[in-house]
C-alpha atoms as a PDB file:
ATOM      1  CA  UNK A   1      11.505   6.185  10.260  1.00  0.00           C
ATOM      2  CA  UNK A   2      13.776   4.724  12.800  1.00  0.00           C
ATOM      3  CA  UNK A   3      17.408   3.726  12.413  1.00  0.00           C
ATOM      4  CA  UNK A   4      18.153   0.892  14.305  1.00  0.00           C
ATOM      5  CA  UNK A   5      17.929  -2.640  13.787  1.00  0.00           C
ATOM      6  CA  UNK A   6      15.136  -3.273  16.101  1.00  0.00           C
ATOM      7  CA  UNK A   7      12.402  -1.302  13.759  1.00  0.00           C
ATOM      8  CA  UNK A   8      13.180  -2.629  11.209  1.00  0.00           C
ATOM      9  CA  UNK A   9       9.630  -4.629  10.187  1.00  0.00           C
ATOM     10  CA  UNK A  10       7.955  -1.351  11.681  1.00  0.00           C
ATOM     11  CA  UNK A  11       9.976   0.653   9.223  1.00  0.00           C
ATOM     12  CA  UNK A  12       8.662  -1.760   6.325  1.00  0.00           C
ATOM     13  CA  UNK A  13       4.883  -1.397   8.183  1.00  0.00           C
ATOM     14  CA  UNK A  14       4.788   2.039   7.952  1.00  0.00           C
ATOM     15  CA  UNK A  15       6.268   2.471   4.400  1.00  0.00           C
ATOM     16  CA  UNK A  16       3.347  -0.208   3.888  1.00  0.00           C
ATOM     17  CA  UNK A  17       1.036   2.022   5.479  1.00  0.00           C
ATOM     18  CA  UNK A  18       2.130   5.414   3.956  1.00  0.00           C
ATOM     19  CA  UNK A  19       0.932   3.756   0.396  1.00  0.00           C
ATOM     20  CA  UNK A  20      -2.092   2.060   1.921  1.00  0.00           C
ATOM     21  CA  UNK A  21      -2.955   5.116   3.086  1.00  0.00           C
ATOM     22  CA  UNK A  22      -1.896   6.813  -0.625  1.00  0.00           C
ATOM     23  CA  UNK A  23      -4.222   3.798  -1.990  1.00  0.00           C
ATOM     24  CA  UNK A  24      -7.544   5.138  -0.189  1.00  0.00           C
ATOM     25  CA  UNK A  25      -6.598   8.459  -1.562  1.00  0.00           C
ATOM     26  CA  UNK A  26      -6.829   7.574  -4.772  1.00  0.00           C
ATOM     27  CA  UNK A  27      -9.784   5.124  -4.615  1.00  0.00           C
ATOM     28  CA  UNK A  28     -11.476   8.117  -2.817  1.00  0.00           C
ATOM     29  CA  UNK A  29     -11.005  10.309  -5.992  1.00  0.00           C
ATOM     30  CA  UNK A  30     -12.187   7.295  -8.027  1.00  0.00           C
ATOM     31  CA  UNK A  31     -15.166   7.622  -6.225  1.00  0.00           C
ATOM     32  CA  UNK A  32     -15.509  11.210  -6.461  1.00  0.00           C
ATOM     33  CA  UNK A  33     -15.390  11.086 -10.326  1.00  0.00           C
ATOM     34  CA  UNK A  34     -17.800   8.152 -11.176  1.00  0.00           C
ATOM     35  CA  UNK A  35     -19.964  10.594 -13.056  1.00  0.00           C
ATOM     36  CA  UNK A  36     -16.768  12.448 -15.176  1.00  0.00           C
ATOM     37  CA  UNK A  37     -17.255  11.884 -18.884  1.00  0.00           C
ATOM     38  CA  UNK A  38     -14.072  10.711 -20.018  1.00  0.00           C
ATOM     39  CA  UNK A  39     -12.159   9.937 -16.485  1.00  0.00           C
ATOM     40  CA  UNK A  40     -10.018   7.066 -16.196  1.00  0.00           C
ATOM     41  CA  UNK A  41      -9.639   4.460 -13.498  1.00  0.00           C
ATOM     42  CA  UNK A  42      -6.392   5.137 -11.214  1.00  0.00           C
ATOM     43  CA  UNK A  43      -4.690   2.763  -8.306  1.00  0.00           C
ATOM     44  CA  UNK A  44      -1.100   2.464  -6.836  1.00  0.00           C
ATOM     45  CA  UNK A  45       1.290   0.019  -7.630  1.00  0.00           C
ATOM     46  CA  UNK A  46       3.178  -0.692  -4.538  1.00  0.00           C
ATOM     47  CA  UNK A  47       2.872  -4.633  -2.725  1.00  0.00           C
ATOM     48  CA  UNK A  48       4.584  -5.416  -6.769  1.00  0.00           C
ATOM     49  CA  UNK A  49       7.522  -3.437  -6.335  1.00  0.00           C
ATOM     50  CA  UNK A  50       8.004  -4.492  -2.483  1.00  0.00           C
ATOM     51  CA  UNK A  51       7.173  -8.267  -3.956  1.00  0.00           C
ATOM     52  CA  UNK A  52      10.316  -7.338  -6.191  1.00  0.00           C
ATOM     53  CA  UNK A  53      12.589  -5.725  -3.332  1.00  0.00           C
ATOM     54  CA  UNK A  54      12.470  -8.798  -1.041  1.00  0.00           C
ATOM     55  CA  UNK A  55      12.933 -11.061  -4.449  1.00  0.00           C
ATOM     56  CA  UNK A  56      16.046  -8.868  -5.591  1.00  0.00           C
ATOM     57  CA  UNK A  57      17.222  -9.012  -1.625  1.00  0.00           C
ATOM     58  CA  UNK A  58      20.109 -12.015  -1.629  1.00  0.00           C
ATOM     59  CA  UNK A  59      20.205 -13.241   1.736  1.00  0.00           C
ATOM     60  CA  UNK A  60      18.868 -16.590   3.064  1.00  0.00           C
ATOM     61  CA  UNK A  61      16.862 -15.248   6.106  1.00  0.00           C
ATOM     62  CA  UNK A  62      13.734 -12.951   6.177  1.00  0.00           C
ATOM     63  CA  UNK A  63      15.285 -11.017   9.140  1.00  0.00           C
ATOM     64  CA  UNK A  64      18.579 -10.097   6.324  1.00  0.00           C
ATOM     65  CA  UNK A  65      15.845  -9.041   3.477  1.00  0.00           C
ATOM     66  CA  UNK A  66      13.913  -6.941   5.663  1.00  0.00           C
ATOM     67  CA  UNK A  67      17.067  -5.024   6.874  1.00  0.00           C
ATOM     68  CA  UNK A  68      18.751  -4.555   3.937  1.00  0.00           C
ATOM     69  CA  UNK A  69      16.002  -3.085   1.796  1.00  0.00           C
ATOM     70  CA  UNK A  70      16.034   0.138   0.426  1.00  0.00           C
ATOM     71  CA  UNK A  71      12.556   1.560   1.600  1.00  0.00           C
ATOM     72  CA  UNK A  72      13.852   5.415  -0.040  1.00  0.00           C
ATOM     73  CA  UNK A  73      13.439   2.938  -3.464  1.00  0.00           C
ATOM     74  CA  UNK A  74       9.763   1.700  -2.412  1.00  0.00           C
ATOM     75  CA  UNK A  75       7.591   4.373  -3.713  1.00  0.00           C
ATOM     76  CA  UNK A  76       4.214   4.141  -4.247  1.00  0.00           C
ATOM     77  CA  UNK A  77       3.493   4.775  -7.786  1.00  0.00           C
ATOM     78  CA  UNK A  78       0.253   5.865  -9.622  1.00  0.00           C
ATOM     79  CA  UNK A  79      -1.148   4.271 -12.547  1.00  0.00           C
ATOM     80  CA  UNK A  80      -3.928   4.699 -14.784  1.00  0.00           C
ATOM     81  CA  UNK A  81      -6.004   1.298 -14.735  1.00  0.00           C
ATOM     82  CA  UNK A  82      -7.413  -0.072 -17.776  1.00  0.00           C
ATOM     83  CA  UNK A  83      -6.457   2.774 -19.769  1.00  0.00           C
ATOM     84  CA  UNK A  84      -8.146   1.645 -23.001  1.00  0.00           C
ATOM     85  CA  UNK A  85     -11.443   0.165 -21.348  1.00  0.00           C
ATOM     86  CA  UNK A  86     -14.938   1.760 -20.433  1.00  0.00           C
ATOM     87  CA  UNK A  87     -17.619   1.040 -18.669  1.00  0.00           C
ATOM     88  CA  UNK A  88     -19.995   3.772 -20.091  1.00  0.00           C
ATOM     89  CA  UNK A  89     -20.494   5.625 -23.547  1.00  0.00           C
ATOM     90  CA  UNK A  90     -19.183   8.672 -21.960  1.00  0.00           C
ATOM     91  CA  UNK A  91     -15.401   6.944 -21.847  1.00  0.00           C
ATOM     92  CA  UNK A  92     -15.273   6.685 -17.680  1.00  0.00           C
ATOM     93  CA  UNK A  93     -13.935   3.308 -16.710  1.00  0.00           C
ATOM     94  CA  UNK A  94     -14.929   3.615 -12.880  1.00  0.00           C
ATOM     95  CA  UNK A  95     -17.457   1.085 -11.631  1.00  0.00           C
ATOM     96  CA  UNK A  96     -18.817   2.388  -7.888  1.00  0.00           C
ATOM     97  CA  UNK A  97     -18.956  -1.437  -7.024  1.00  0.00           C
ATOM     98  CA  UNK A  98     -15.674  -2.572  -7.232  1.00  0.00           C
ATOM     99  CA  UNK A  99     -13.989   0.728  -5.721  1.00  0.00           C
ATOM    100  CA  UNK A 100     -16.450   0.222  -2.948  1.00  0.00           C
ATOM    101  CA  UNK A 101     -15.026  -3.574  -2.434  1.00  0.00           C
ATOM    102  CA  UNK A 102     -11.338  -2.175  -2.939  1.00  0.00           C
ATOM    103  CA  UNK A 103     -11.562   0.740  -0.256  1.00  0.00           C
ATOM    104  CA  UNK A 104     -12.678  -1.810   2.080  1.00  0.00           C
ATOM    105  CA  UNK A 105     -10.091  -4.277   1.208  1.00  0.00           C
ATOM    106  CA  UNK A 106      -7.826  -1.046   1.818  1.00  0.00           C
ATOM    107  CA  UNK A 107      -9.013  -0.086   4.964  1.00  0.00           C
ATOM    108  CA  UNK A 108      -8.743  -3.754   6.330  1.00  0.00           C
ATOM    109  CA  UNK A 109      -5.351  -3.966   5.535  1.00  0.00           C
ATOM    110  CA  UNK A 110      -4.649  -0.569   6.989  1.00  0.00           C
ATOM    111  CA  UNK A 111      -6.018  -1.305  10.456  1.00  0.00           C
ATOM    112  CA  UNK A 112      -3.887  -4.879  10.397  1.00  0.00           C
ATOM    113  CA  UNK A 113      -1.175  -3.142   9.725  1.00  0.00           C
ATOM    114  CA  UNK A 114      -1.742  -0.755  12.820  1.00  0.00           C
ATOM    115  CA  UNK A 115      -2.667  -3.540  15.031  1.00  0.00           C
ATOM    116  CA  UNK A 116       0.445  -5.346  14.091  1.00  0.00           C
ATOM    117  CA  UNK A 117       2.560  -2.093  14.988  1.00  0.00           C
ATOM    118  CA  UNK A 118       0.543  -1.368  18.118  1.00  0.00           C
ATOM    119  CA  UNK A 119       1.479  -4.907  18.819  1.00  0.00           C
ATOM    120  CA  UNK A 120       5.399  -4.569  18.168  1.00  0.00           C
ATOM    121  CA  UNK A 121       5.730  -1.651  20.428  1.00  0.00           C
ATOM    122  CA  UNK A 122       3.732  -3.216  23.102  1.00  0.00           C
ATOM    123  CA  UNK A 123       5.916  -6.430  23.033  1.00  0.00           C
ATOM    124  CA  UNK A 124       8.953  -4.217  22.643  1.00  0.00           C
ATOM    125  CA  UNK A 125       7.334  -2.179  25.730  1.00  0.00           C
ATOM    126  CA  UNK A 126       6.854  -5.380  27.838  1.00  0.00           C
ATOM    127  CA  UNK A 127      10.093  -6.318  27.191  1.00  0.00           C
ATOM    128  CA  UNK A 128      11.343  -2.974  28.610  1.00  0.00           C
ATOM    129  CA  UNK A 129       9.834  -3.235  32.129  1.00  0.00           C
END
């Protein structure tokens, strides 16, 4: 990550795209066990607890919040979904369907997330020469 004031949002954009990316993972292996008796649903929690950081953050602008967070706080976290539910008599939870529609919800929001990046240091670029 960078250090300066100027990257901030990119700093935020990346953290954002380390758990996106962390997110696909997971949905991936959700995939991969559809068919394992007993295997439970998993996802990251992360847009909550960066929902939270920029709620707990004090100051009036969205320029203050965004610099003062704590991105070393914002971890992705993993989380078993629907713990008690199944879809199947064999106990899996995991319905190919919707982790199909998640990973490309996912994905989406991974390559806006690079576009919007690409576009920062292109501005920042422009602004250079």
């Amino acid at each position: 990550m960078f250090n300066t004031g100027v990257f901030n949002y990119v700093n935020v954009m990346q953290k954002t795209m380390d758990a996106t990316a962390m997110r696909s993972e997971v949905i991936l292996n959700n995939m991969a066990n559809v068919n394992t008796p007993g295997y439970k649903r998993k996802d990251i929690r992360f847009e909550t607890e960066l929902k939270h950081a920029f709620a707990r953050a004090s100051q009036d602008t969205v320029d203050a919040r965004v610099k003062n967070l704590d991105l070393e706080a914002l971890t992705p976290k993993t989380y078993t979904d629907y713990e008690e539910l199944s879809y199947r008599y064999d106990g899996n939870n995991v319905d190919i369907n919707n982790e199909n529609a998640i990973l490309a919800e996912v994905q989406t929001k991974y390559n806006a997330l690079m576009d919007l990046i690409n576009s920062d240091f292109a501005s920042m670029r422009a602004a250079m020469q």
